[in-house]
N, C-alpha and C. Protein backbone atom coordinates (compact mmCIF):
# COMPACT_ATOMS: atom_id res chain seq x y z
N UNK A 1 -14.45 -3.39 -12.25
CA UNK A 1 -15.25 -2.94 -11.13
C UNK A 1 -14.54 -3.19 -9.80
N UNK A 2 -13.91 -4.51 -9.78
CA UNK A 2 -13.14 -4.52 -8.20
C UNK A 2 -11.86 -3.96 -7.92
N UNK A 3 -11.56 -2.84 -9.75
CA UNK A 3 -10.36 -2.53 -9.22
C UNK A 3 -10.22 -1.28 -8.57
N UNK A 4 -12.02 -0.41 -9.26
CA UNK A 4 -12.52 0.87 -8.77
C UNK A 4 -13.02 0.50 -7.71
N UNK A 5 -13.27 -0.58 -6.85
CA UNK A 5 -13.44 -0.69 -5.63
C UNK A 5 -12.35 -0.78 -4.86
N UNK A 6 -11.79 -1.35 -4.83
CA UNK A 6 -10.28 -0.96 -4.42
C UNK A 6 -9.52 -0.04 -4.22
N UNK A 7 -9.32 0.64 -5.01
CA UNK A 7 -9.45 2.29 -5.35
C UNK A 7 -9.73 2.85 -4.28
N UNK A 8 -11.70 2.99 -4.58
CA UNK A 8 -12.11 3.62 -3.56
C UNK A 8 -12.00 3.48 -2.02
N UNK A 9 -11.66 1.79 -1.81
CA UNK A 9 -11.24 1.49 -0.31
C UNK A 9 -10.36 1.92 0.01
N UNK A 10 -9.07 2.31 -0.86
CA UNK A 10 -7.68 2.98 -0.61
C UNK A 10 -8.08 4.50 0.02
N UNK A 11 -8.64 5.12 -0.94
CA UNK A 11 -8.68 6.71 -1.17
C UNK A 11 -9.13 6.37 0.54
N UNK A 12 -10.34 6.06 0.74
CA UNK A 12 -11.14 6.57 1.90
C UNK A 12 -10.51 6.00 3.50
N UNK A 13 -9.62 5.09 2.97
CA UNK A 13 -9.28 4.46 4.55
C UNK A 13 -8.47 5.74 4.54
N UNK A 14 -7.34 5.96 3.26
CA UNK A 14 -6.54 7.40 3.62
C UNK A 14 -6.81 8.56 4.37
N UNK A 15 -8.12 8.95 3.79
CA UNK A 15 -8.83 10.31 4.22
C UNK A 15 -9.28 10.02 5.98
N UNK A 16 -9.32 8.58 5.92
CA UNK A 16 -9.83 8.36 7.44
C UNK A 16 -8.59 8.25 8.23
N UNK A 17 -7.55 7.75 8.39
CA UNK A 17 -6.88 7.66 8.83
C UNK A 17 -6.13 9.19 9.42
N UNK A 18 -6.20 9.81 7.88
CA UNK A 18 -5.63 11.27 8.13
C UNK A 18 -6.71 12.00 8.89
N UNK A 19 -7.88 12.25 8.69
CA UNK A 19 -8.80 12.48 9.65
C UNK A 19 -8.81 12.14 11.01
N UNK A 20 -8.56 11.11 11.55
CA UNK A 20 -8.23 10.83 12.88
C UNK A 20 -6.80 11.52 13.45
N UNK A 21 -5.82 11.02 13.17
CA UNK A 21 -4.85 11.72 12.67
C UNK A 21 -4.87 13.52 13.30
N UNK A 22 -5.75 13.95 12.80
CA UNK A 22 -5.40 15.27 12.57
C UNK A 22 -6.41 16.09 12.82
N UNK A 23 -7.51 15.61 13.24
CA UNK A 23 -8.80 16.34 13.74
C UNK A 23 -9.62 15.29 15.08
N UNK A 24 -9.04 13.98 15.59
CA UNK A 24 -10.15 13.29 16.62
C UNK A 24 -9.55 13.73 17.88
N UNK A 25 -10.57 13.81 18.29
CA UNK A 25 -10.15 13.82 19.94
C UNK A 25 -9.47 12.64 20.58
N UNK A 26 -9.57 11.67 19.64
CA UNK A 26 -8.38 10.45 20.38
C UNK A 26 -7.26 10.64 20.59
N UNK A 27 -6.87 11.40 19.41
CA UNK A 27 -5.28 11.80 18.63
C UNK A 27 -4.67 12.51 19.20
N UNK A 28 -5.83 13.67 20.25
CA UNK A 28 -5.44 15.17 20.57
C UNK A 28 -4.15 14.88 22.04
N UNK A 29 -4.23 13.88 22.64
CA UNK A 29 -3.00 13.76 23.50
C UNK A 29 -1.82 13.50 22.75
N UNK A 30 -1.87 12.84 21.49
CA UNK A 30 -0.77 12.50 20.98
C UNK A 30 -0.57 13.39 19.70
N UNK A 31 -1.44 14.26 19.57
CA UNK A 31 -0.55 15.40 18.67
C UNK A 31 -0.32 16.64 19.70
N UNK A 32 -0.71 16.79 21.06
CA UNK A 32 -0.33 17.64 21.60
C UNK A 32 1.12 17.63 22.02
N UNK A 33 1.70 16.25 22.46
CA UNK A 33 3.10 15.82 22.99
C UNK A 33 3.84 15.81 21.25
N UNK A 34 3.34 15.71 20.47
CA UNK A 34 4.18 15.91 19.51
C UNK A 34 4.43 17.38 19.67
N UNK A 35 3.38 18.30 19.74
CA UNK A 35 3.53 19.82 19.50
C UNK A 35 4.46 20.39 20.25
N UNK A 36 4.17 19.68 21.38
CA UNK A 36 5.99 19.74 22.45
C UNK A 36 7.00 20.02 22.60
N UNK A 37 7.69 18.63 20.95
CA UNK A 37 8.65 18.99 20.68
C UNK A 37 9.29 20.29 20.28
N UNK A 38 8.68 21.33 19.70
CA UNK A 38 8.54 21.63 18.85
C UNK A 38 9.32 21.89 17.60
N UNK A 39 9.09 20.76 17.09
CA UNK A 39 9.43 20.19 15.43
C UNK A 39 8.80 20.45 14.56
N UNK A 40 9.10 21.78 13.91
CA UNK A 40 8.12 22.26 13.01
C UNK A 40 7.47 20.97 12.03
N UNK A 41 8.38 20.57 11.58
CA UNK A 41 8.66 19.72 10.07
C UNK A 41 7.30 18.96 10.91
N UNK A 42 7.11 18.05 11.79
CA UNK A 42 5.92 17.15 12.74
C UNK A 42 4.87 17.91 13.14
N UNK A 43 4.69 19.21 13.34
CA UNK A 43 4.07 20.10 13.52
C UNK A 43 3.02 20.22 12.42
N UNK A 44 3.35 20.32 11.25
CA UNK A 44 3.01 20.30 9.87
C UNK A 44 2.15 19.36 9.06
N UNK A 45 3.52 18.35 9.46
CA UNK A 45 2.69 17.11 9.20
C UNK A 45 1.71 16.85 9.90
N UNK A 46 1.03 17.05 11.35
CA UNK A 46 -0.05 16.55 11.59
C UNK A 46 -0.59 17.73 11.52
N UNK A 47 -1.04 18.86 10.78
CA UNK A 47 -1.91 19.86 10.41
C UNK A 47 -2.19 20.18 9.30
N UNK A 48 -1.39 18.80 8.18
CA UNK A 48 -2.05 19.36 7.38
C UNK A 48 -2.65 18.01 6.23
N UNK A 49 -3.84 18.21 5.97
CA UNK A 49 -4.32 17.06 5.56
C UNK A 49 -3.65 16.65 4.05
N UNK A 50 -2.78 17.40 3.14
CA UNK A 50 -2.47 16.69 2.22
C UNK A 50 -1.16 15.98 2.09
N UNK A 51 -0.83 16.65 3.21
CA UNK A 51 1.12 16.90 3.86
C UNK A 51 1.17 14.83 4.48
N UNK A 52 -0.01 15.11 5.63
CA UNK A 52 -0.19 13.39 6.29
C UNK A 52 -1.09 12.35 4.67
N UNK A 53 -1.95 12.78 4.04
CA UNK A 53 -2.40 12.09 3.22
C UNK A 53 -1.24 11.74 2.14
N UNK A 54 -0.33 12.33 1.91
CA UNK A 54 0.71 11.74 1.08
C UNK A 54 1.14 10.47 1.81
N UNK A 55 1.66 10.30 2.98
CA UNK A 55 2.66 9.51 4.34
C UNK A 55 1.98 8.75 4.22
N UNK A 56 0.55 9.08 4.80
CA UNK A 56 -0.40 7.75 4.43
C UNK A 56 -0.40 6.81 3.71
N UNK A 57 -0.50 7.22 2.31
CA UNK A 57 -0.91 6.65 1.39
C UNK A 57 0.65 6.09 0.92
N UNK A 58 1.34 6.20 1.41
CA UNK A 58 2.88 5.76 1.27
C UNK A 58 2.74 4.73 2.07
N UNK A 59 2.36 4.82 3.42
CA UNK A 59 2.58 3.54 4.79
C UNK A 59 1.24 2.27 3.80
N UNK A 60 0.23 2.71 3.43
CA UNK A 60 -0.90 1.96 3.11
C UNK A 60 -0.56 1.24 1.81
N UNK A 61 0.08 1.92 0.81
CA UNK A 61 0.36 1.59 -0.56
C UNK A 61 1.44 0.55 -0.24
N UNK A 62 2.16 0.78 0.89
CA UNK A 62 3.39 -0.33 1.27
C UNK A 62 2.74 -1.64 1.79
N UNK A 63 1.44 -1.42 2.68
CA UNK A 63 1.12 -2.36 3.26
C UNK A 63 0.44 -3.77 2.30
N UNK A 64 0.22 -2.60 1.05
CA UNK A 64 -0.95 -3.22 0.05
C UNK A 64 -0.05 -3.81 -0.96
N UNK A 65 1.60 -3.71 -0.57
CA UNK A 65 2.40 -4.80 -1.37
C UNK A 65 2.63 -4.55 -2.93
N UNK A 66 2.68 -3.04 -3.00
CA UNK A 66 3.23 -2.59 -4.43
C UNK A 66 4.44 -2.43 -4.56
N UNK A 67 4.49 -1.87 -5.49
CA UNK A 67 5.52 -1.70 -6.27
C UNK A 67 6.11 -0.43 -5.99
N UNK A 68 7.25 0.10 -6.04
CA UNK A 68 7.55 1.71 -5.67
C UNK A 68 7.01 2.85 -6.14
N UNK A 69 6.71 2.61 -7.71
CA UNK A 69 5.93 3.23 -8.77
C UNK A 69 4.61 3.40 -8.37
N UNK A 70 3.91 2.36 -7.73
CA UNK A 70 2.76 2.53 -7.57
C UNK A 70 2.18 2.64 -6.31
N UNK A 71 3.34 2.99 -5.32
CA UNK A 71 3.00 3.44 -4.04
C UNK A 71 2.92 4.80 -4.30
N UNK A 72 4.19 5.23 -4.75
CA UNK A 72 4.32 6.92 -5.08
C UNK A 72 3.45 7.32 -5.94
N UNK A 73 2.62 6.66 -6.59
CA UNK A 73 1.49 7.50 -7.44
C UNK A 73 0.21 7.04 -6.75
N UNK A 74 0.04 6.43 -5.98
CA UNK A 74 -0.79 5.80 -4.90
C UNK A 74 -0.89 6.71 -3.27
N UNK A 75 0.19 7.72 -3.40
CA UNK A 75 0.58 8.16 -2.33
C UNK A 75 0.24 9.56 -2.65
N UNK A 76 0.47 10.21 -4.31
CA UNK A 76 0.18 10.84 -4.47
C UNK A 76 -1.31 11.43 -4.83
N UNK A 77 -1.86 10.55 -5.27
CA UNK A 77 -3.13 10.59 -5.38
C UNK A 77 -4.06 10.93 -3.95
N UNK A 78 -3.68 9.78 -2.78
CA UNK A 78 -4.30 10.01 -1.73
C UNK A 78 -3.93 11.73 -1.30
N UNK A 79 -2.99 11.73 -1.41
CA UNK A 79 -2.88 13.36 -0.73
C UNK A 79 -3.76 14.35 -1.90
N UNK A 80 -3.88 14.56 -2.62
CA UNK A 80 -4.92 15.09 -3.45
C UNK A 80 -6.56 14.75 -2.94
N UNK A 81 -6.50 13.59 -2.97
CA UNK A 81 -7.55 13.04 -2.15
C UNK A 81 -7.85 13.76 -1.15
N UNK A 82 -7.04 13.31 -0.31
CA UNK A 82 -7.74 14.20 0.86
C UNK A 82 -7.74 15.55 1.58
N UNK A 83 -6.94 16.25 0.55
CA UNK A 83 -7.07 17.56 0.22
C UNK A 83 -8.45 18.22 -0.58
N UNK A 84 -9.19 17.29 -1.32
CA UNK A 84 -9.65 17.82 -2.32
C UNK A 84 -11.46 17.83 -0.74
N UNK A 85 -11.52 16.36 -0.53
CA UNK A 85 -12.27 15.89 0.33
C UNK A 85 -12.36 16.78 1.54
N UNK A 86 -11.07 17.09 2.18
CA UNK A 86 -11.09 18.49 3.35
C UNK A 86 -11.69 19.58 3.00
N UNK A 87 -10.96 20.37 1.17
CA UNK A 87 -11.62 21.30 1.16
C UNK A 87 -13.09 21.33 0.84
N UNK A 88 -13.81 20.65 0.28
CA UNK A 88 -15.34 20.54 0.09
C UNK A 88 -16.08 20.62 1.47
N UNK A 89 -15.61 19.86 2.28
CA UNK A 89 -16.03 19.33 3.62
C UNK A 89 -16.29 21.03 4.14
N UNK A 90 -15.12 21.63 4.17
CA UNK A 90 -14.83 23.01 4.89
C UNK A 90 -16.09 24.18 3.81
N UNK A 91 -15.98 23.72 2.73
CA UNK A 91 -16.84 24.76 1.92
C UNK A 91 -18.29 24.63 2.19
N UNK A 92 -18.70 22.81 2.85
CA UNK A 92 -19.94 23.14 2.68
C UNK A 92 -20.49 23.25 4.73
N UNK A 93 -19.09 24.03 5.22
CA UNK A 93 -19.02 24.20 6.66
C UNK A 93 -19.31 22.96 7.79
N UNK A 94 -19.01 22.00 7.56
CA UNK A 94 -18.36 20.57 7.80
C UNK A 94 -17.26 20.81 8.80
N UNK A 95 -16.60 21.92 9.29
CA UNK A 95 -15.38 21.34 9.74
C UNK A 95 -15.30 20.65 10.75
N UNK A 96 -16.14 20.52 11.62
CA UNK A 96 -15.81 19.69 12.96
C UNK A 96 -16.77 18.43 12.35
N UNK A 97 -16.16 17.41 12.28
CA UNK A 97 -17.33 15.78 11.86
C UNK A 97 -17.33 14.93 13.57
């Protein structure tokens, strides 16, 4: 049970993080000066929620003191995650939270 809690604390700080990230109005000065550059490859990454939910879950899976194996399948998962979580959100017309 505390390891599916865990789990679930991972998945969702991901989705939040990338959510701020990539849709708050906090962010919007600092993804606009990114847009600046214009660096596609950074461009991308902050538009697209499974593109940053991978990175995420790479920076978070590192923080959480794994293993390489289990960052990268930790990393991969979150980006599924919060791909899967965006698109529902958008289907059930959610997009602005």
């Amino acid at each position: 049970m505390v390891d599916m809690m865990s789990d679930l604390f991972f998945l969702l700080t991901c989705y939040g993080i990338s959510n701020i990230v990539i849709g708050s109005k906090l962010f919007k000065p600092i993804r606009e000066y990114i847009i600046s550059f214009g660096n596609e490859k950074f461009n991308e990454l902050i538009k697209c929620y499974m593109c940053l939910g991978f990175w995420v879950g790479v920076f978070v899976g590192f923080l959480g003191g794994s293993n390489f194996l289990t960052i990268l399948s930790k990393a991969f998962i979150s980006s599924g995650f919060c791909w899967i979580v965006r698109v529902l959100l958008h289907a059930l017309g959610e997009d602005e939270l």
